[in-house]
N, C-alpha and C. Protein backbone atom coordinates (compact mmCIF):
# COMPACT_ATOMS: atom_id res chain seq x y z
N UNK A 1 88.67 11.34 227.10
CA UNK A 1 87.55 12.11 226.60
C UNK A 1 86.25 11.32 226.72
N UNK A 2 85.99 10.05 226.47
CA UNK A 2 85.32 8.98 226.88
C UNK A 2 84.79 8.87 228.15
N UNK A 3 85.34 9.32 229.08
CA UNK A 3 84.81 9.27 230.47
C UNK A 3 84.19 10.56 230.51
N UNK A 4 84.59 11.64 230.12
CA UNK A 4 83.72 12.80 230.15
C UNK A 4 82.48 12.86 229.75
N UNK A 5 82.32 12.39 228.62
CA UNK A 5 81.21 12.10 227.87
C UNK A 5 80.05 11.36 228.61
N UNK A 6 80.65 10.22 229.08
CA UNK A 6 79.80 9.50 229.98
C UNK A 6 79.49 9.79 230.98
N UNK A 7 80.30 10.69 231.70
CA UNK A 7 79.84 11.89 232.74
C UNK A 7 78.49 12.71 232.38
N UNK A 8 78.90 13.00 231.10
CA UNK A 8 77.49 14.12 230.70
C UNK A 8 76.23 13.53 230.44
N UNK A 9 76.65 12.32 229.58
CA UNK A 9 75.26 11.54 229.40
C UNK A 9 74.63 10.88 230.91
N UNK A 10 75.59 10.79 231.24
CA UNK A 10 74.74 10.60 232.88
C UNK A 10 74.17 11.38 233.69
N UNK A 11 74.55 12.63 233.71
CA UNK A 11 74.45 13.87 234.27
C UNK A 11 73.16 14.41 233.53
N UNK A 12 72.60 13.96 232.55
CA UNK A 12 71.46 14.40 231.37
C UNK A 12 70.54 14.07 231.86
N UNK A 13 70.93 12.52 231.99
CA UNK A 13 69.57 11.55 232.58
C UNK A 13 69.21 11.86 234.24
N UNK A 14 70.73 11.67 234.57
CA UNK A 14 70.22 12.81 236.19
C UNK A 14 68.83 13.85 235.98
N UNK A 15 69.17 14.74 235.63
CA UNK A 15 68.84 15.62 235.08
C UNK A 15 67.16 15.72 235.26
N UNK A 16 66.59 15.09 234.07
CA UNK A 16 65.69 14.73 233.44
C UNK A 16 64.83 14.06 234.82
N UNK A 17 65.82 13.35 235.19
CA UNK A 17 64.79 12.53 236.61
C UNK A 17 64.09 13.66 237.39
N UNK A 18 65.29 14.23 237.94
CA UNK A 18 65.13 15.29 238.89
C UNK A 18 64.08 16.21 238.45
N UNK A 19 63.74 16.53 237.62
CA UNK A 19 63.01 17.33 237.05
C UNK A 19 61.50 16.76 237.46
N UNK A 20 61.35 15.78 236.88
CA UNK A 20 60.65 14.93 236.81
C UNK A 20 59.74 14.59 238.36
N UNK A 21 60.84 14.17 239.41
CA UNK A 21 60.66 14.35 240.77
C UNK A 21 60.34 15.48 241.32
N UNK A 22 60.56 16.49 240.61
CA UNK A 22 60.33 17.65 241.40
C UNK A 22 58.59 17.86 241.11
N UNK A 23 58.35 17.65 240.14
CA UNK A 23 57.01 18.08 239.68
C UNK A 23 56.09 17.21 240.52
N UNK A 24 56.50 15.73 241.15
CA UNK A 24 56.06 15.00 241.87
C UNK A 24 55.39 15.67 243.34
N UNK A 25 56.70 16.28 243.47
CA UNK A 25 56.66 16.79 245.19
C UNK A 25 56.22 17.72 245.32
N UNK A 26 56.12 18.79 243.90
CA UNK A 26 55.59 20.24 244.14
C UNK A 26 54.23 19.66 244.21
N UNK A 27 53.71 18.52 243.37
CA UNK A 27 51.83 18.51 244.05
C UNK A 27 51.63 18.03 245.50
N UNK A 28 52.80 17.69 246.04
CA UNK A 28 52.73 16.76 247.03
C UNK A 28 53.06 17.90 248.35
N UNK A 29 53.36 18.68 247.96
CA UNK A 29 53.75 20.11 248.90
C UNK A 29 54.83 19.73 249.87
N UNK A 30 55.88 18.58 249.45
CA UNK A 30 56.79 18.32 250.14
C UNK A 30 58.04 19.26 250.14
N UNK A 31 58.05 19.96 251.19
CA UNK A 31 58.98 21.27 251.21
C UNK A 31 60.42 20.37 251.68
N UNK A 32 60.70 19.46 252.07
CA UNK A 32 61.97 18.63 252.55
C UNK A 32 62.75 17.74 251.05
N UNK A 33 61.89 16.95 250.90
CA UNK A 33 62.37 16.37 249.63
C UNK A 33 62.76 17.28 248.58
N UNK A 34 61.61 18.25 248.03
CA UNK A 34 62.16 19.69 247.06
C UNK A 34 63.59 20.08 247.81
N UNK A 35 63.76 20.56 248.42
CA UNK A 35 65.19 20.96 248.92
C UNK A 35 66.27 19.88 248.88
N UNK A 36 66.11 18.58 249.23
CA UNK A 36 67.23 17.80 248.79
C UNK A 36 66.94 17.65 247.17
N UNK A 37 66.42 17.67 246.68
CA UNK A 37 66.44 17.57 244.99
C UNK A 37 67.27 18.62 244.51
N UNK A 38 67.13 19.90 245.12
CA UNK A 38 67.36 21.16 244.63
C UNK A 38 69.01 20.95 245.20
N UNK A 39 69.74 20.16 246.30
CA UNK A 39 70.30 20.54 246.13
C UNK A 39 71.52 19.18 245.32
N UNK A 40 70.78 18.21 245.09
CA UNK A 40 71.49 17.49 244.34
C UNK A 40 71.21 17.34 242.55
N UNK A 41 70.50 18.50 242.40
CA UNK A 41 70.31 19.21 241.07
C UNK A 41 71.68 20.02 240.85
N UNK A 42 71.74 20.97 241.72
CA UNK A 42 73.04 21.71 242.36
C UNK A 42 74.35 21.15 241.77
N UNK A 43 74.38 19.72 242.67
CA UNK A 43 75.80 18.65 242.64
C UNK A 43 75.74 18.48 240.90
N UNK A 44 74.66 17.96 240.35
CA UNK A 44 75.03 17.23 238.92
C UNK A 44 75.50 18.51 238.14
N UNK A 45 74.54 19.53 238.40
CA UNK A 45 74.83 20.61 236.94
C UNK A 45 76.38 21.45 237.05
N UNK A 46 77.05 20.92 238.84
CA UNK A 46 78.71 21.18 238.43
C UNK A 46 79.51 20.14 238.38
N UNK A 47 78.60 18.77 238.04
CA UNK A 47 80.04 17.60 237.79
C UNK A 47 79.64 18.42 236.42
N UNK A 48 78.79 18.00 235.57
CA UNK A 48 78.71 17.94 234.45
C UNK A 48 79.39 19.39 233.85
N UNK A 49 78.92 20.56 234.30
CA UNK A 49 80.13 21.95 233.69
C UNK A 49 81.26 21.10 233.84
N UNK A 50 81.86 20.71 234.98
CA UNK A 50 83.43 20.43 234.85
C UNK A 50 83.43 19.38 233.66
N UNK A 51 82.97 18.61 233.55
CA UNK A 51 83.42 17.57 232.16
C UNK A 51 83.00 18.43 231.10
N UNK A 52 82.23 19.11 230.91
CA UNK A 52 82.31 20.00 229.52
C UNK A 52 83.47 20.93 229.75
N UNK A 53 83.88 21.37 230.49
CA UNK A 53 85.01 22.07 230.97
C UNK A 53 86.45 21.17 229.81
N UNK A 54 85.88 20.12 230.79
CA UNK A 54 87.23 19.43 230.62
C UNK A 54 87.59 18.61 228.76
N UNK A 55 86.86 19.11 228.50
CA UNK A 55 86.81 18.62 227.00
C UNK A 55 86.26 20.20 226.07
N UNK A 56 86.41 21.37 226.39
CA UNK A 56 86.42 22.30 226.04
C UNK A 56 85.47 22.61 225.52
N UNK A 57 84.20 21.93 225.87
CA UNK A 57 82.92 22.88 225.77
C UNK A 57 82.58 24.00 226.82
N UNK A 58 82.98 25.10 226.43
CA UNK A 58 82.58 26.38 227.26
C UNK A 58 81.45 26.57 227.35
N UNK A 59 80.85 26.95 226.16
CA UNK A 59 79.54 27.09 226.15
C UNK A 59 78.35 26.15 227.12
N UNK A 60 78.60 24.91 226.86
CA UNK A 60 77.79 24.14 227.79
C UNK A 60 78.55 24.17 229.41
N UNK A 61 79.18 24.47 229.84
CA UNK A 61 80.03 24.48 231.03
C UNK A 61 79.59 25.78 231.77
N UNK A 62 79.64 27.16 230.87
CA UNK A 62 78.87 28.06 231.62
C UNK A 62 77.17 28.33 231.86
N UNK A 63 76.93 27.34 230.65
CA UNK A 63 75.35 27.07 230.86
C UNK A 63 75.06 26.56 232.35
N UNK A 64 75.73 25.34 232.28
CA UNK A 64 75.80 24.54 233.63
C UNK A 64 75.77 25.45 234.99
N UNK A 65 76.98 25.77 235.07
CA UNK A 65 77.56 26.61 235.97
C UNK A 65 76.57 27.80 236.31
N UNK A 66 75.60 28.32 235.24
CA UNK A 66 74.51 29.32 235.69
C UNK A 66 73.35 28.78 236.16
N UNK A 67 73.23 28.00 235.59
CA UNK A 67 71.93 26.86 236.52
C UNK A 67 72.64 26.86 238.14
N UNK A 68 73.59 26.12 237.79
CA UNK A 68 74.19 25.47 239.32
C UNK A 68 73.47 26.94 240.21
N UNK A 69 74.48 28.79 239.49
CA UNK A 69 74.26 29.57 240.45
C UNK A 69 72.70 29.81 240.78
N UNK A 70 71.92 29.64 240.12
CA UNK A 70 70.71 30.17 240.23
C UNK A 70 70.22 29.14 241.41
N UNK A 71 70.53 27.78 241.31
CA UNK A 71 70.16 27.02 242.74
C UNK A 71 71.01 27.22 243.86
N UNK A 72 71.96 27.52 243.82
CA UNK A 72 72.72 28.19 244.79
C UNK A 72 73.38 29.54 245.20
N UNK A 73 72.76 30.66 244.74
CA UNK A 73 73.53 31.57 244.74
C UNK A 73 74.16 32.40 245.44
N UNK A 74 74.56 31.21 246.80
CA UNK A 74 76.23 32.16 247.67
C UNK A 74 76.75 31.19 247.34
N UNK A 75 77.04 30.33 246.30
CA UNK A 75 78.38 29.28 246.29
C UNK A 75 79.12 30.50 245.65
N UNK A 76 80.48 30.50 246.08
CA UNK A 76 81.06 31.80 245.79
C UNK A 76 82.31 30.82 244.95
N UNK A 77 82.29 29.64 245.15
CA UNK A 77 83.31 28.98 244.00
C UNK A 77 82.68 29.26 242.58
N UNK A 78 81.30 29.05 242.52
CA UNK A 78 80.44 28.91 241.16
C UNK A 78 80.79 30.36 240.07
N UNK A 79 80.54 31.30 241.19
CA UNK A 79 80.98 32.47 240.71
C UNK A 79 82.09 32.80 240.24
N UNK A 80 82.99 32.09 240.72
CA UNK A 80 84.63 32.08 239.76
C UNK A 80 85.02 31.40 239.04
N UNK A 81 83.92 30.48 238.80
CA UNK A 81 84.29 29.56 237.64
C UNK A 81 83.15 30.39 236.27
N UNK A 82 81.99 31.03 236.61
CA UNK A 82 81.46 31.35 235.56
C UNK A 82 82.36 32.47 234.65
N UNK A 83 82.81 33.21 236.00
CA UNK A 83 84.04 34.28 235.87
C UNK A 83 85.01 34.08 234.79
N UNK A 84 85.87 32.93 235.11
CA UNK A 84 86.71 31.99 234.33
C UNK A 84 86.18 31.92 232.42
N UNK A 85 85.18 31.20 232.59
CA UNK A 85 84.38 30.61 231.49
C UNK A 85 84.41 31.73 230.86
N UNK A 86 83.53 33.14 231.40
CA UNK A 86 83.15 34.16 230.41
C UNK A 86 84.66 34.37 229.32
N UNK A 87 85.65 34.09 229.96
CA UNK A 87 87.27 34.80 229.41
C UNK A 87 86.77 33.92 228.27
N UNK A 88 86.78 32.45 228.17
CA UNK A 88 86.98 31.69 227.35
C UNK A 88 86.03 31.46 225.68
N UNK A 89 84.67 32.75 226.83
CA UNK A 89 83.58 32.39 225.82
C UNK A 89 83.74 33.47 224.27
């Protein structure tokens, strides 16, 4: 359960950076960098659902998982896991 945790708190601070960077590049009108941010925004917000997953926070797991879809929305895995989640919520 310990490693999950530390998954999330890492995944937070991810997070927070990215955010952070993005606001960088949007003055900077860098259309290349925004897209790799966006899509390793993508990567963190489904490690982190799966470790809330995996320690039975639903609630934060489908939070995740709707972010993830909104930056990606033909990942068609994302969609069956939010699928999943709703049963649980």
């Amino acid at each position: 359960m310990e490693q999950y945790e530390n998954v999330i708190n890492e995944c937070s601070k991810l997070i927070l950076s990215i955010h952070k960077q993005k606001n960088i590049y949007i003055l900077k009108n860098d259309e290349e960098t925004l897209l790799k941010l966006k899509q390793l925004e993508f990567a963190v917000h489904v490690r982190r659902a799966a470790a809330y997953n995996n320690i039975s926070k639903y609630f934060e797991a489908y939070e995740d998982f709707t972010k993830a879809n909104e930056l990606k929305p033909e990942d068609q895995e994302i969609k069956e896991n939010i699928k999943k989640l709703k049963v649980k919520l």
